[in-house]
PDB file of N, CA and C in Angstrom:
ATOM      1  N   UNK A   1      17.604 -61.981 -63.885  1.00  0.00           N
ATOM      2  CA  UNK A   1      16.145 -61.975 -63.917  1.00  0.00           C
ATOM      3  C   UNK A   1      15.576 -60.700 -63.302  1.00  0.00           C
ATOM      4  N   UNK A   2      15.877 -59.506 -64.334  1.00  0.00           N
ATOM      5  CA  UNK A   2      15.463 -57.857 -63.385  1.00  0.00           C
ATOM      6  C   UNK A   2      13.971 -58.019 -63.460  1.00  0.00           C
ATOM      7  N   UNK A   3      13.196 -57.860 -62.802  1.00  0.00           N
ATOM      8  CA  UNK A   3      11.662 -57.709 -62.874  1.00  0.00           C
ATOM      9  C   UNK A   3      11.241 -56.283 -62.966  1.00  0.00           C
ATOM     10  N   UNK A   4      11.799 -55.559 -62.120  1.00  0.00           N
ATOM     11  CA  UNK A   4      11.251 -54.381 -61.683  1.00  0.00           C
ATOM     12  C   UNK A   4      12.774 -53.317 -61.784  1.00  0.00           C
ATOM     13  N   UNK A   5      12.680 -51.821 -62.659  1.00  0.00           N
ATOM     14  CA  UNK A   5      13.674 -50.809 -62.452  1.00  0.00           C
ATOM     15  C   UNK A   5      13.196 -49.486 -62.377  1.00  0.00           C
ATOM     16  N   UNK A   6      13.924 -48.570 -61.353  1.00  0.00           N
ATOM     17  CA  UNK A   6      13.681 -47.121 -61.055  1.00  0.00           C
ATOM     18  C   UNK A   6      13.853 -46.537 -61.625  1.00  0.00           C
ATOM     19  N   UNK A   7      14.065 -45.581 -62.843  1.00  0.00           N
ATOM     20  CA  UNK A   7      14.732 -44.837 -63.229  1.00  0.00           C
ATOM     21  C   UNK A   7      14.803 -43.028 -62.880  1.00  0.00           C
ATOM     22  N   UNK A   8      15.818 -42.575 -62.367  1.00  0.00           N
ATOM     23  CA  UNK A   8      15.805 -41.002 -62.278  1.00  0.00           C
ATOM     24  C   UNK A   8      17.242 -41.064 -63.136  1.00  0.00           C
ATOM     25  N   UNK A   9      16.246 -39.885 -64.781  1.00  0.00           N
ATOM     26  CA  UNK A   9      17.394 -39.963 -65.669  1.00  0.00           C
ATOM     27  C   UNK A   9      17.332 -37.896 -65.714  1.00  0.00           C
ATOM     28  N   UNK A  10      18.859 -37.944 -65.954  1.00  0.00           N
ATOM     29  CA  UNK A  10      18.964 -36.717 -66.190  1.00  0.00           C
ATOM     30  C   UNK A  10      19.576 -36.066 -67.699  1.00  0.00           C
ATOM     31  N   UNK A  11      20.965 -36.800 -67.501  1.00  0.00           N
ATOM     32  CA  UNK A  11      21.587 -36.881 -68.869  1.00  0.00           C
ATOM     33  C   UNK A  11      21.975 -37.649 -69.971  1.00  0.00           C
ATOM     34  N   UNK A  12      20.598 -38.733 -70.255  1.00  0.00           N
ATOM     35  CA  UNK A  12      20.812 -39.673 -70.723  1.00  0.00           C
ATOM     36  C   UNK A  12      19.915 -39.489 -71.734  1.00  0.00           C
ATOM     37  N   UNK A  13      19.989 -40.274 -73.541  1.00  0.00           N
ATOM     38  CA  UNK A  13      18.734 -39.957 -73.984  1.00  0.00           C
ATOM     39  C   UNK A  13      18.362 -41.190 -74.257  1.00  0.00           C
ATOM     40  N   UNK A  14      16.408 -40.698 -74.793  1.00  0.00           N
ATOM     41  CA  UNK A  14      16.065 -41.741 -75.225  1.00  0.00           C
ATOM     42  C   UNK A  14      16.874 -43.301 -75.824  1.00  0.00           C
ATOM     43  N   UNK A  15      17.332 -42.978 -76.643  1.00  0.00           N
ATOM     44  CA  UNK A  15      18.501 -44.282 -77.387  1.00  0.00           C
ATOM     45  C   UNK A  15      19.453 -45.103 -76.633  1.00  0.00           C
ATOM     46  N   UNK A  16      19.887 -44.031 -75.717  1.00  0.00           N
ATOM     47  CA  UNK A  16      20.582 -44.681 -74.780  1.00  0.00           C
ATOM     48  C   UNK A  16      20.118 -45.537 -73.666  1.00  0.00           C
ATOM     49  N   UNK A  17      18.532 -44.882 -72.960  1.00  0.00           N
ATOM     50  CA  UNK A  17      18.181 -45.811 -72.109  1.00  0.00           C
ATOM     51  C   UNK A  17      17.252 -47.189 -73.427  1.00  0.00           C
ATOM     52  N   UNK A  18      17.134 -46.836 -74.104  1.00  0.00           N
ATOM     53  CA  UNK A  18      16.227 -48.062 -74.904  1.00  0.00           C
ATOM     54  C   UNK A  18      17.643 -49.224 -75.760  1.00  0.00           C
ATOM     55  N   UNK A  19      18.637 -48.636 -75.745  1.00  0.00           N
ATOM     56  CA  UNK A  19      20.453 -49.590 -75.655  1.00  0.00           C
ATOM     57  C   UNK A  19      20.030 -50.268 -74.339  1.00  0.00           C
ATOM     58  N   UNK A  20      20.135 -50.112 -73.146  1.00  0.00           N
ATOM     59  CA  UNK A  20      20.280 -50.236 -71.625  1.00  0.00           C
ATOM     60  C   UNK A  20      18.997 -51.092 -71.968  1.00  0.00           C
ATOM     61  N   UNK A  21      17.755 -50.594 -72.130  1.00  0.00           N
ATOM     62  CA  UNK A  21      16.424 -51.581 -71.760  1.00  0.00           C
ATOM     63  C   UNK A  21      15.993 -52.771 -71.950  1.00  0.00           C
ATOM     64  N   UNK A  22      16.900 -52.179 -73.843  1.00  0.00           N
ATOM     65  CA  UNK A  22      16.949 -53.857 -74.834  1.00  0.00           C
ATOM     66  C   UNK A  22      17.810 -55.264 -74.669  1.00  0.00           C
ATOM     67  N   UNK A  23      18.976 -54.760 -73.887  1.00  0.00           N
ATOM     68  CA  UNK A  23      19.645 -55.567 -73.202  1.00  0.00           C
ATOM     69  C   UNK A  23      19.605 -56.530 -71.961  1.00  0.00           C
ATOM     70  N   UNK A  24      18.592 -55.620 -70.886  1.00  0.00           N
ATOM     71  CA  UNK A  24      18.467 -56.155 -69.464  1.00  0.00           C
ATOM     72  C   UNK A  24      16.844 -56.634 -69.421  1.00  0.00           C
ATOM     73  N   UNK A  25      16.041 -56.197 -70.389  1.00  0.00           N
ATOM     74  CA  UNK A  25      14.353 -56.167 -69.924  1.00  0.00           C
ATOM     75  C   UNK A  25      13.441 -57.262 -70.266  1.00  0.00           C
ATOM     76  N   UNK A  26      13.931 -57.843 -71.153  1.00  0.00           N
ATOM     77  CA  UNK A  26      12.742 -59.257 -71.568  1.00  0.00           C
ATOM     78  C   UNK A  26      12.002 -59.550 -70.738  1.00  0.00           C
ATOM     79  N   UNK A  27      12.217 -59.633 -69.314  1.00  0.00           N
ATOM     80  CA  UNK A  27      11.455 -60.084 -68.295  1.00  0.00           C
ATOM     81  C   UNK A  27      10.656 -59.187 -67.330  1.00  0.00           C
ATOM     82  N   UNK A  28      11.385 -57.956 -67.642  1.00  0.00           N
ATOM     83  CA  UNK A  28      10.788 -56.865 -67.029  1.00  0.00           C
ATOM     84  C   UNK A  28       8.860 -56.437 -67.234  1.00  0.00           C
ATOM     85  N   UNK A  29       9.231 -56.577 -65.254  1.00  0.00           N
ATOM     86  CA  UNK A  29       7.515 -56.368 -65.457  1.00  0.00           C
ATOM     87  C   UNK A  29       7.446 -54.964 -64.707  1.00  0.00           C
ATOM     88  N   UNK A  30       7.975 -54.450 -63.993  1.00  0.00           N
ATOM     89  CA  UNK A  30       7.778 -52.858 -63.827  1.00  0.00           C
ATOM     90  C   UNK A  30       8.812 -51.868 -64.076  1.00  0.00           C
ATOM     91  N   UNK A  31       8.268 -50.736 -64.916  1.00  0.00           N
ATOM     92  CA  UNK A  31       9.093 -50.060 -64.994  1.00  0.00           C
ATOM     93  C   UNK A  31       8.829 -48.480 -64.831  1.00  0.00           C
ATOM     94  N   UNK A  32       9.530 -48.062 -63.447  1.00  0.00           N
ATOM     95  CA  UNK A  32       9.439 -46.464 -63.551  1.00  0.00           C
ATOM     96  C   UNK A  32      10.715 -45.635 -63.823  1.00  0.00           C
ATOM     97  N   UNK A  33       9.991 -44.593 -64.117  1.00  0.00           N
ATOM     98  CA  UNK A  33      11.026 -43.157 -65.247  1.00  0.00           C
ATOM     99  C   UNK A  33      10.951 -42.373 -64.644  1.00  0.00           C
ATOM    100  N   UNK A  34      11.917 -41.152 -64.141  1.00  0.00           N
ATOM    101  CA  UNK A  34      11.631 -39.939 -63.937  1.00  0.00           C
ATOM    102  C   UNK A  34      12.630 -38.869 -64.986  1.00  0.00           C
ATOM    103  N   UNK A  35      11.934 -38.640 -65.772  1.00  0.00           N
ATOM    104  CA  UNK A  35      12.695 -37.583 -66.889  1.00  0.00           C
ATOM    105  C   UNK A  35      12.597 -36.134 -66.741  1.00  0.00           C
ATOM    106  N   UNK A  36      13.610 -35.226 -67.362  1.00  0.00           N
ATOM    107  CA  UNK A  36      13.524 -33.874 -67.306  1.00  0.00           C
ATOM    108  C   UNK A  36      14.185 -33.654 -68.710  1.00  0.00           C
ATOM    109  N   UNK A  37      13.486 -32.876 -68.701  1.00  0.00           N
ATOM    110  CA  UNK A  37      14.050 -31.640 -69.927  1.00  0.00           C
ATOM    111  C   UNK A  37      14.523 -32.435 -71.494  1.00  0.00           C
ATOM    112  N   UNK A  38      13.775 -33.663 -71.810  1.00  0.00           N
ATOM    113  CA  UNK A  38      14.039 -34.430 -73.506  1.00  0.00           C
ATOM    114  C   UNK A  38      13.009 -35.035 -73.549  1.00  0.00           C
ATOM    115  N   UNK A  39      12.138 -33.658 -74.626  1.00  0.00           N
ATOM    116  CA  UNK A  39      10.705 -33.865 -75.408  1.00  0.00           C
ATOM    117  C   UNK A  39      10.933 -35.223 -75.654  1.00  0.00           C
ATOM    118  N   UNK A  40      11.905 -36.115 -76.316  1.00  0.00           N
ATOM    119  CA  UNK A  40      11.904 -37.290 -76.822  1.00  0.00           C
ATOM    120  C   UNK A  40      11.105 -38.611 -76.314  1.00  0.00           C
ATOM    121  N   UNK A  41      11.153 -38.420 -74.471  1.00  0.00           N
ATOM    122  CA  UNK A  41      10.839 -39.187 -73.888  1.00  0.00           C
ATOM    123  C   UNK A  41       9.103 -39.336 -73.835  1.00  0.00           C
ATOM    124  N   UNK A  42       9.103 -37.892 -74.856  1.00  0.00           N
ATOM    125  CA  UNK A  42       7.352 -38.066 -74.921  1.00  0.00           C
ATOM    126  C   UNK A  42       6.396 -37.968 -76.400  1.00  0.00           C
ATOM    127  N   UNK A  43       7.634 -39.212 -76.817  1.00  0.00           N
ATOM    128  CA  UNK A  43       7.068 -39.789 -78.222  1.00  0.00           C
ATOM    129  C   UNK A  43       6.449 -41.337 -77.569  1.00  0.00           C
ATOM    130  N   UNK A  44       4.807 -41.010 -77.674  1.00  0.00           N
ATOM    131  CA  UNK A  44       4.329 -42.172 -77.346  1.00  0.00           C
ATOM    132  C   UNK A  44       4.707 -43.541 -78.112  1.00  0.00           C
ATOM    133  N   UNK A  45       4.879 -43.152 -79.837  1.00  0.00           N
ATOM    134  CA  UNK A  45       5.333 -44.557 -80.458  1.00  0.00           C
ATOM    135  C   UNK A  45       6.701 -45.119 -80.068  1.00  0.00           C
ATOM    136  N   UNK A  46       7.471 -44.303 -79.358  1.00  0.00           N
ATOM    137  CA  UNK A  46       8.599 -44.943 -79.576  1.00  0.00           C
ATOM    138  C   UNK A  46       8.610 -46.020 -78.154  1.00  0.00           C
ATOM    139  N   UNK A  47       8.154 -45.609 -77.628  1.00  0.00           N
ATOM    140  CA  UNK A  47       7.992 -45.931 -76.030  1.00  0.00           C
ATOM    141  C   UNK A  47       7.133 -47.959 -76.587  1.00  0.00           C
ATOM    142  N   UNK A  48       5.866 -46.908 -77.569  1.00  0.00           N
ATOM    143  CA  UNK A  48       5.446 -48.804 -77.710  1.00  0.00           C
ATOM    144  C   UNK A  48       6.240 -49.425 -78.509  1.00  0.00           C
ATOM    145  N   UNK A  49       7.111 -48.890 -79.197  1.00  0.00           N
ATOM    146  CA  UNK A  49       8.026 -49.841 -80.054  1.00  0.00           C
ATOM    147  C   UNK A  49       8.667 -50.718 -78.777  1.00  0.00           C
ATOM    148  N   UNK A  50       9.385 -49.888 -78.639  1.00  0.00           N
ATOM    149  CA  UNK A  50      10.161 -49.986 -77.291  1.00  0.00           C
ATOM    150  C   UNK A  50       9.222 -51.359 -76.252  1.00  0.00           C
ATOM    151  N   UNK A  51       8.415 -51.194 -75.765  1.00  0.00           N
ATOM    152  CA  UNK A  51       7.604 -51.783 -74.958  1.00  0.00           C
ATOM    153  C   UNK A  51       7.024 -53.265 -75.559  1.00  0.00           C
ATOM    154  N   UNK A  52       6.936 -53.276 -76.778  1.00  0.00           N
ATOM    155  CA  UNK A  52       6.043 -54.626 -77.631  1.00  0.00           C
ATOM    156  C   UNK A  52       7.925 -55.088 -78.057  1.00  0.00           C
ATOM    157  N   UNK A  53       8.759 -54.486 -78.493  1.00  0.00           N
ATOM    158  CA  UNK A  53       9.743 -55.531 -78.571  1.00  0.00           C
ATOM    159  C   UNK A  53      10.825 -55.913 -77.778  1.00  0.00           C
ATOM    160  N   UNK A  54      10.856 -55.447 -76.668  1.00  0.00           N
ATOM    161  CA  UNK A  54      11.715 -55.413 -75.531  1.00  0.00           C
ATOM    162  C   UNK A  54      11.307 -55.677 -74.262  1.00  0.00           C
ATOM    163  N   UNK A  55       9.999 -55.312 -73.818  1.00  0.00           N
ATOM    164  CA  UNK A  55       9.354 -55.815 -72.487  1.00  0.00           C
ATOM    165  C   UNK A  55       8.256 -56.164 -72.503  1.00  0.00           C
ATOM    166  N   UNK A  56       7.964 -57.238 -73.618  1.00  0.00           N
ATOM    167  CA  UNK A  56       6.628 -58.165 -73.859  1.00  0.00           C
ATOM    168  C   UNK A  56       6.143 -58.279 -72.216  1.00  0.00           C
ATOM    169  N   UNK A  57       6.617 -58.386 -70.974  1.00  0.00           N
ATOM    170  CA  UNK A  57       5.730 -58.781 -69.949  1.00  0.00           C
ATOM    171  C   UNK A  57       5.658 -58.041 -69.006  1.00  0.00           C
ATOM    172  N   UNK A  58       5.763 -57.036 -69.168  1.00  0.00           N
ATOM    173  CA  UNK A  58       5.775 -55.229 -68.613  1.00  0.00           C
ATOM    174  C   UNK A  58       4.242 -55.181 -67.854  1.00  0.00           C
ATOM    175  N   UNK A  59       3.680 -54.774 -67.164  1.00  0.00           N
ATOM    176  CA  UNK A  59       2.634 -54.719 -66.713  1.00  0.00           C
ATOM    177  C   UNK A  59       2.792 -53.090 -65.612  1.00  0.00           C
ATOM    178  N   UNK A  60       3.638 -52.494 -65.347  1.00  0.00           N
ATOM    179  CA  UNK A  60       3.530 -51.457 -64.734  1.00  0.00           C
ATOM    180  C   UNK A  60       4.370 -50.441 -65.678  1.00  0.00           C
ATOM    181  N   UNK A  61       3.710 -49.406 -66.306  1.00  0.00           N
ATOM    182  CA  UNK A  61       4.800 -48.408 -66.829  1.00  0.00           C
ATOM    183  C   UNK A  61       4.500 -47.412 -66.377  1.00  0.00           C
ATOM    184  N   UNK A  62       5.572 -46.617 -65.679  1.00  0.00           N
ATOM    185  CA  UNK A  62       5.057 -45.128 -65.100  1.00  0.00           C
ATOM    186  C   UNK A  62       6.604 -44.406 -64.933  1.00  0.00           C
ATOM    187  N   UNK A  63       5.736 -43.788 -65.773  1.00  0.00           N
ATOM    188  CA  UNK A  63       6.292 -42.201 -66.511  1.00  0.00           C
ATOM    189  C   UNK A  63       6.170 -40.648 -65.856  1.00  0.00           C
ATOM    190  N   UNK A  64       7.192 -40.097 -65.274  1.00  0.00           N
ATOM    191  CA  UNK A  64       7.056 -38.718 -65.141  1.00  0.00           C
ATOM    192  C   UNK A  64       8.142 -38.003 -65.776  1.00  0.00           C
ATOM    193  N   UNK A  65       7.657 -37.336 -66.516  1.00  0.00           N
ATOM    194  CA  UNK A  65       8.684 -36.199 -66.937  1.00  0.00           C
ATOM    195  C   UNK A  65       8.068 -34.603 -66.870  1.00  0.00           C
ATOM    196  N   UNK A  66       9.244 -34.241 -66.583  1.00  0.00           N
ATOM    197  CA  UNK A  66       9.212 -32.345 -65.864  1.00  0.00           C
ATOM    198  C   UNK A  66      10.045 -31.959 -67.237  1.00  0.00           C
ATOM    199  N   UNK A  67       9.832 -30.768 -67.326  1.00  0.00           N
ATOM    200  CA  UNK A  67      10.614 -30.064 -68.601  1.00  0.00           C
ATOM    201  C   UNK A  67       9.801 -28.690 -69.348  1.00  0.00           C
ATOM    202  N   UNK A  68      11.057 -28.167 -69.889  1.00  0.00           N
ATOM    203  CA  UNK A  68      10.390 -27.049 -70.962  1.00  0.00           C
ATOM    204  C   UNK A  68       9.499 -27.789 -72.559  1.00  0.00           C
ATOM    205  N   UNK A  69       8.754 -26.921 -72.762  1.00  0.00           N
ATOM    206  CA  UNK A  69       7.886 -27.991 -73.700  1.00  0.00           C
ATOM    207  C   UNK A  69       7.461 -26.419 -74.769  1.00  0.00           C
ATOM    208  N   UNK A  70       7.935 -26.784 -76.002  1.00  0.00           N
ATOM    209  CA  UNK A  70       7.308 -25.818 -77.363  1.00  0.00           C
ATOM    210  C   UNK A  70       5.689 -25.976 -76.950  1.00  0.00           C
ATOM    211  N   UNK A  71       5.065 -24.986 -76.483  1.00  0.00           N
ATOM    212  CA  UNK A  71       3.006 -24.556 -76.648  1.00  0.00           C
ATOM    213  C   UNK A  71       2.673 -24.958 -77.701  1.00  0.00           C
ATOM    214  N   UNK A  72       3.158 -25.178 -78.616  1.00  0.00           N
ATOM    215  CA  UNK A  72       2.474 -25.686 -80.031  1.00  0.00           C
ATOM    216  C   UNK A  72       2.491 -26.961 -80.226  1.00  0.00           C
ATOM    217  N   UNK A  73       2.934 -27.540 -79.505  1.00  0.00           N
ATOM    218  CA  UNK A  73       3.519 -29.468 -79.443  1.00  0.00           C
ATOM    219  C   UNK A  73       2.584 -29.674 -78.371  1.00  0.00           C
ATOM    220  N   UNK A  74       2.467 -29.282 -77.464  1.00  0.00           N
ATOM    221  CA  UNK A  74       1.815 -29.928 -75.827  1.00  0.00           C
ATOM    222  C   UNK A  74       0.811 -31.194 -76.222  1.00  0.00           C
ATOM    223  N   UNK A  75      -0.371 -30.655 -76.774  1.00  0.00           N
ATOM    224  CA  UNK A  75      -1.320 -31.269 -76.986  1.00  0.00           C
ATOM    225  C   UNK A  75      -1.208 -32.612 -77.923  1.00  0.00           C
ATOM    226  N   UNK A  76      -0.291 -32.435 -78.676  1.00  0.00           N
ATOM    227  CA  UNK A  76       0.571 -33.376 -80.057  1.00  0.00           C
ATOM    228  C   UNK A  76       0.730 -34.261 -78.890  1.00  0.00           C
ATOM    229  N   UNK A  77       1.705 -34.087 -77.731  1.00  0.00           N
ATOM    230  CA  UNK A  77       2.367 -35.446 -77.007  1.00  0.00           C
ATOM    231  C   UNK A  77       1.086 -35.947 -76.410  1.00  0.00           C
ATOM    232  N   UNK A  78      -0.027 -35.517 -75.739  1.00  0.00           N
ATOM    233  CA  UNK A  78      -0.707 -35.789 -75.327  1.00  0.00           C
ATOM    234  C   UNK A  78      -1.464 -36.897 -75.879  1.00  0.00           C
ATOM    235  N   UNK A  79      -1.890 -36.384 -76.932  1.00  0.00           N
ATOM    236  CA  UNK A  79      -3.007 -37.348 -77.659  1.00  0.00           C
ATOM    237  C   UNK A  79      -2.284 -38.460 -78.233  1.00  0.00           C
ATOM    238  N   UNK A  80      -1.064 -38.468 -78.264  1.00  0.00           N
ATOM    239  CA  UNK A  80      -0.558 -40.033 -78.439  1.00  0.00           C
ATOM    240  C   UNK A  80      -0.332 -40.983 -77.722  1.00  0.00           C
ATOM    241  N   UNK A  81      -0.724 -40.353 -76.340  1.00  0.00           N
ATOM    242  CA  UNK A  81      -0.854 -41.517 -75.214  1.00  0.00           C
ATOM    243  C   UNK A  81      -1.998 -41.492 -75.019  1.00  0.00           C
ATOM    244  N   UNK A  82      -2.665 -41.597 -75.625  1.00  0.00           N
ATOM    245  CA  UNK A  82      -4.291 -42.029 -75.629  1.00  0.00           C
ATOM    246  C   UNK A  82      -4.835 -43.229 -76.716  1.00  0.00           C
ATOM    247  N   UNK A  83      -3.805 -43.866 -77.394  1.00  0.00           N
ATOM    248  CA  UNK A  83      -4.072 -44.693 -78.701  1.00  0.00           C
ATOM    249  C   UNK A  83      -4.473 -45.954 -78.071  1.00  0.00           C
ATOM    250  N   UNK A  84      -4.843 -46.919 -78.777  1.00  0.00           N
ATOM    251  CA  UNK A  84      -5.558 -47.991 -78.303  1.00  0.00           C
ATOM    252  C   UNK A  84      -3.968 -48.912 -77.533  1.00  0.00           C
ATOM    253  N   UNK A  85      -3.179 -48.651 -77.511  1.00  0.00           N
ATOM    254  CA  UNK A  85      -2.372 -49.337 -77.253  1.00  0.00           C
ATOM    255  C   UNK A  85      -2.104 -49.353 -75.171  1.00  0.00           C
ATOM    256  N   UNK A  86      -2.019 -47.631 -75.473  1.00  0.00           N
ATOM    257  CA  UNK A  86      -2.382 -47.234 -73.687  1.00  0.00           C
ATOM    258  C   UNK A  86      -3.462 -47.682 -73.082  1.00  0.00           C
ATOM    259  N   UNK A  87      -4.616 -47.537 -73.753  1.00  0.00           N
ATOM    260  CA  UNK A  87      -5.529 -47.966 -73.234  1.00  0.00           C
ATOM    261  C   UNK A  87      -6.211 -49.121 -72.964  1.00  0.00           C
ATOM    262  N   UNK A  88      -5.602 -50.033 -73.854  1.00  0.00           N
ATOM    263  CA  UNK A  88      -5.665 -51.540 -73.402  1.00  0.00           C
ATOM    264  C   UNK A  88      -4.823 -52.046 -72.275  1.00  0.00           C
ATOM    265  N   UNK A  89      -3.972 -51.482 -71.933  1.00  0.00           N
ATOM    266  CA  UNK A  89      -3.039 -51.500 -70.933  1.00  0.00           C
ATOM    267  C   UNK A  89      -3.386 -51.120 -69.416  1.00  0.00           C
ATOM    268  N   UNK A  90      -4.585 -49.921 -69.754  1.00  0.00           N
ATOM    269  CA  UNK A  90      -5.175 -49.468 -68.951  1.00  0.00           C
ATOM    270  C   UNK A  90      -4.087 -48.541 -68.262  1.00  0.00           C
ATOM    271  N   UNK A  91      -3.062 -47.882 -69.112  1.00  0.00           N
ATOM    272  CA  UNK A  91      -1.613 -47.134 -68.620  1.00  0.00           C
ATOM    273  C   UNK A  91      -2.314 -45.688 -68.740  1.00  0.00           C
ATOM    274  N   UNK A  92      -2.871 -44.878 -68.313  1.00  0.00           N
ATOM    275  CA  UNK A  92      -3.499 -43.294 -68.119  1.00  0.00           C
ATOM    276  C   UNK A  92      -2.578 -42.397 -67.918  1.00  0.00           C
ATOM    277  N   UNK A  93      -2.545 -41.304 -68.137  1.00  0.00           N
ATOM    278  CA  UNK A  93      -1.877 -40.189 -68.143  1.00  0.00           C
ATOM    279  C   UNK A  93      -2.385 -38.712 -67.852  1.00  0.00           C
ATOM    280  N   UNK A  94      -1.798 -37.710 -67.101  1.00  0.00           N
ATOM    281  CA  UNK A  94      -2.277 -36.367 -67.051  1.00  0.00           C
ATOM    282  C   UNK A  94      -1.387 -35.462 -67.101  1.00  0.00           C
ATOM    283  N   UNK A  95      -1.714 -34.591 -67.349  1.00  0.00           N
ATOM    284  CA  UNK A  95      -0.596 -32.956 -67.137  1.00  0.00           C
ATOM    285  C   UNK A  95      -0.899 -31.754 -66.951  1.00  0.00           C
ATOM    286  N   UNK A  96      -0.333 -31.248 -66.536  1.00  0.00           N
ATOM    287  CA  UNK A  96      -0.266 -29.934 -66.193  1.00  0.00           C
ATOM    288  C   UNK A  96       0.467 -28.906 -66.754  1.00  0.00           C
ATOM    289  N   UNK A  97       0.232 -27.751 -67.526  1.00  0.00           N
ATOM    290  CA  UNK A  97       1.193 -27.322 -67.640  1.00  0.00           C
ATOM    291  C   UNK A  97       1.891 -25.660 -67.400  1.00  0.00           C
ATOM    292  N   UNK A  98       2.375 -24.722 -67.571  1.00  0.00           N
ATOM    293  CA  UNK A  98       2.801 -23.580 -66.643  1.00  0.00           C
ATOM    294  C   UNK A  98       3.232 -22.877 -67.666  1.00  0.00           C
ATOM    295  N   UNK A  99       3.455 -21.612 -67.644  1.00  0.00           N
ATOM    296  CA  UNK A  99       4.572 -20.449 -68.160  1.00  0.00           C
ATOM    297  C   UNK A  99       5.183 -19.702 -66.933  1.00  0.00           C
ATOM    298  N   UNK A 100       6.445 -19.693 -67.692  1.00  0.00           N
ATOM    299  CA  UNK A 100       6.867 -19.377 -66.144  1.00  0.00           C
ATOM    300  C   UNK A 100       7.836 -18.121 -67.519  1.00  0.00           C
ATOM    301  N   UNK A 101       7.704 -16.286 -67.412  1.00  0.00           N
ATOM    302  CA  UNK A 101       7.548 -15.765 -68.143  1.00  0.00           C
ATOM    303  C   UNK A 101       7.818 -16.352 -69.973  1.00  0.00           C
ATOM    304  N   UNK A 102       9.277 -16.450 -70.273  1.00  0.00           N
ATOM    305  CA  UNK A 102       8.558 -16.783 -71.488  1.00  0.00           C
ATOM    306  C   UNK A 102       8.703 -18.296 -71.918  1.00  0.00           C
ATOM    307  N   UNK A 103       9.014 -19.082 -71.301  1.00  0.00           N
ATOM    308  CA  UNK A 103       9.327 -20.532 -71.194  1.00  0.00           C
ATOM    309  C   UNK A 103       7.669 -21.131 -71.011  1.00  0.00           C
ATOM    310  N   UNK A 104       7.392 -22.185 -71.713  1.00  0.00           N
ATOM    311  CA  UNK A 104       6.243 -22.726 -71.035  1.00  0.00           C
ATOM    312  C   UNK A 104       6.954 -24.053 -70.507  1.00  0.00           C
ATOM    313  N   UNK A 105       6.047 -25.308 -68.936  1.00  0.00           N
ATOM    314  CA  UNK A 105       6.998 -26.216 -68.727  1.00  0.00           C
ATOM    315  C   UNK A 105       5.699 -26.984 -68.688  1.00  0.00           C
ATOM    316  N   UNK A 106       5.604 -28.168 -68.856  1.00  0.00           N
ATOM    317  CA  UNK A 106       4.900 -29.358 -69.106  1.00  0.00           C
ATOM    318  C   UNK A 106       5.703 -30.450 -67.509  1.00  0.00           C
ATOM    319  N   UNK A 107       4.691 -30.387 -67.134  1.00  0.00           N
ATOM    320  CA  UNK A 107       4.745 -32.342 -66.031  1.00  0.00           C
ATOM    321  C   UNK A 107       3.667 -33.396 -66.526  1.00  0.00           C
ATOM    322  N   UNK A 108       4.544 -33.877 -66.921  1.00  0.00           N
ATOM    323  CA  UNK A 108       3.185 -34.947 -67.409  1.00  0.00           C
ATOM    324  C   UNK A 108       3.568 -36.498 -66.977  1.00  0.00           C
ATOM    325  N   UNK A 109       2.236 -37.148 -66.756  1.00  0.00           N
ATOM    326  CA  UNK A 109       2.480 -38.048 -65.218  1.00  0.00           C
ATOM    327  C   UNK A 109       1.731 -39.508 -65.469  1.00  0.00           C
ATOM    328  N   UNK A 110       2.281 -40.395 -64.913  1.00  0.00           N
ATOM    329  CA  UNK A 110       1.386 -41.836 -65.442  1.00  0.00           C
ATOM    330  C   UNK A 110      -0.379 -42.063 -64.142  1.00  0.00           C
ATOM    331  N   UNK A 111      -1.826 -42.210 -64.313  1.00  0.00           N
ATOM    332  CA  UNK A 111      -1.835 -41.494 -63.252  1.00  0.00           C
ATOM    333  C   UNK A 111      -2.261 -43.248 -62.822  1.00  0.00           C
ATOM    334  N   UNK A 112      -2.526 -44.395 -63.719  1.00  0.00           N
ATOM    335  CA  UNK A 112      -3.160 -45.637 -63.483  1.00  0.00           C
ATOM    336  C   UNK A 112      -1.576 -46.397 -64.355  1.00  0.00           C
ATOM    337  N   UNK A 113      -0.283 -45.921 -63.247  1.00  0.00           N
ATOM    338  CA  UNK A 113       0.897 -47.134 -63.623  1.00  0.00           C
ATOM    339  C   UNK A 113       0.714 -48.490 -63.910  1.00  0.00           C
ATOM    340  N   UNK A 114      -0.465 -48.942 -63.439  1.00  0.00           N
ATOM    341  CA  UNK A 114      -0.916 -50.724 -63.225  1.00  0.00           C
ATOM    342  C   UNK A 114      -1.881 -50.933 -63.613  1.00  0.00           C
TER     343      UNK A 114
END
C-alpha cells in the first residue's frame, strides 16, 4: 500500500519509470521526481496518460527537472502543462531558463505540488 514516492532519477527513462509506476502506484497519492537531462520527462501528455491510468488517486505531483533543452522546443513543453487537465488539478508550473555559451539549460519546477 505505497502512498507516497521520492524520486531522484538519473539514468533511467521515461518507460522505465512508467514500467516501475504501473506496477507499484494504484494507490499512490504523492508523487515527487527529480529529473536531469531527458526532454522526455517533459511530455505533458504522457505524464497524464500515465497519471489517469495508473495513479487515479494521486493528489500531489511534483516535478523538477534540470537539463539541456533545444531553444526552439522550450516554450512547446511549457504550454502543455497548462491544459485543462493541470489545471483542474490545480498542479502549476514555472521555469527558468539559461545559456550557458552555446548550450541553452531549462529548470522547470512544480510550483502548487498540492
Amino acid at each position: 500500500n505505497l502512498r507516497s514516492i521520492c524520486l531522484n532519477l538519473y539514468r533511467v527513462s521515461f518507460n522505465e519509470l512508467k514500467l516501475f509506476l504501473s506496477k507499484i502506484s494504484f494507490q499512490l497519492k504523492k508523487l515527487r521526481i527529480k529529473k536531469f537531462n531527458d526532454e522526455n520527462f517533459l511530455n505533458a501528455e504522457q505524464w497524464e496518460e500515465l497519471i489517469i491510468n495508473s495513479m487515479p488517486c494521486l493528489c500531489v505531483f511534483d516535478l523538477q527537472y534540470t537539463g539541456l533543452i533545444d531553444d526552439n522546443l522550450r516554450q512547446n513543453f511549457i504550454e502543455r502543462f497548462c491544459s485543462k487537465f493541470w489545471i483542474e488539478r490545480n498542479w502549476l508550473f514555472d521555469y527558468y531558463y539559461y545559456k550557458d555559451e552555446n548550450s541553452y539549460y531549462l529548470n522547470f519546477f512544480s510550483i502548487v505540488p498540492y
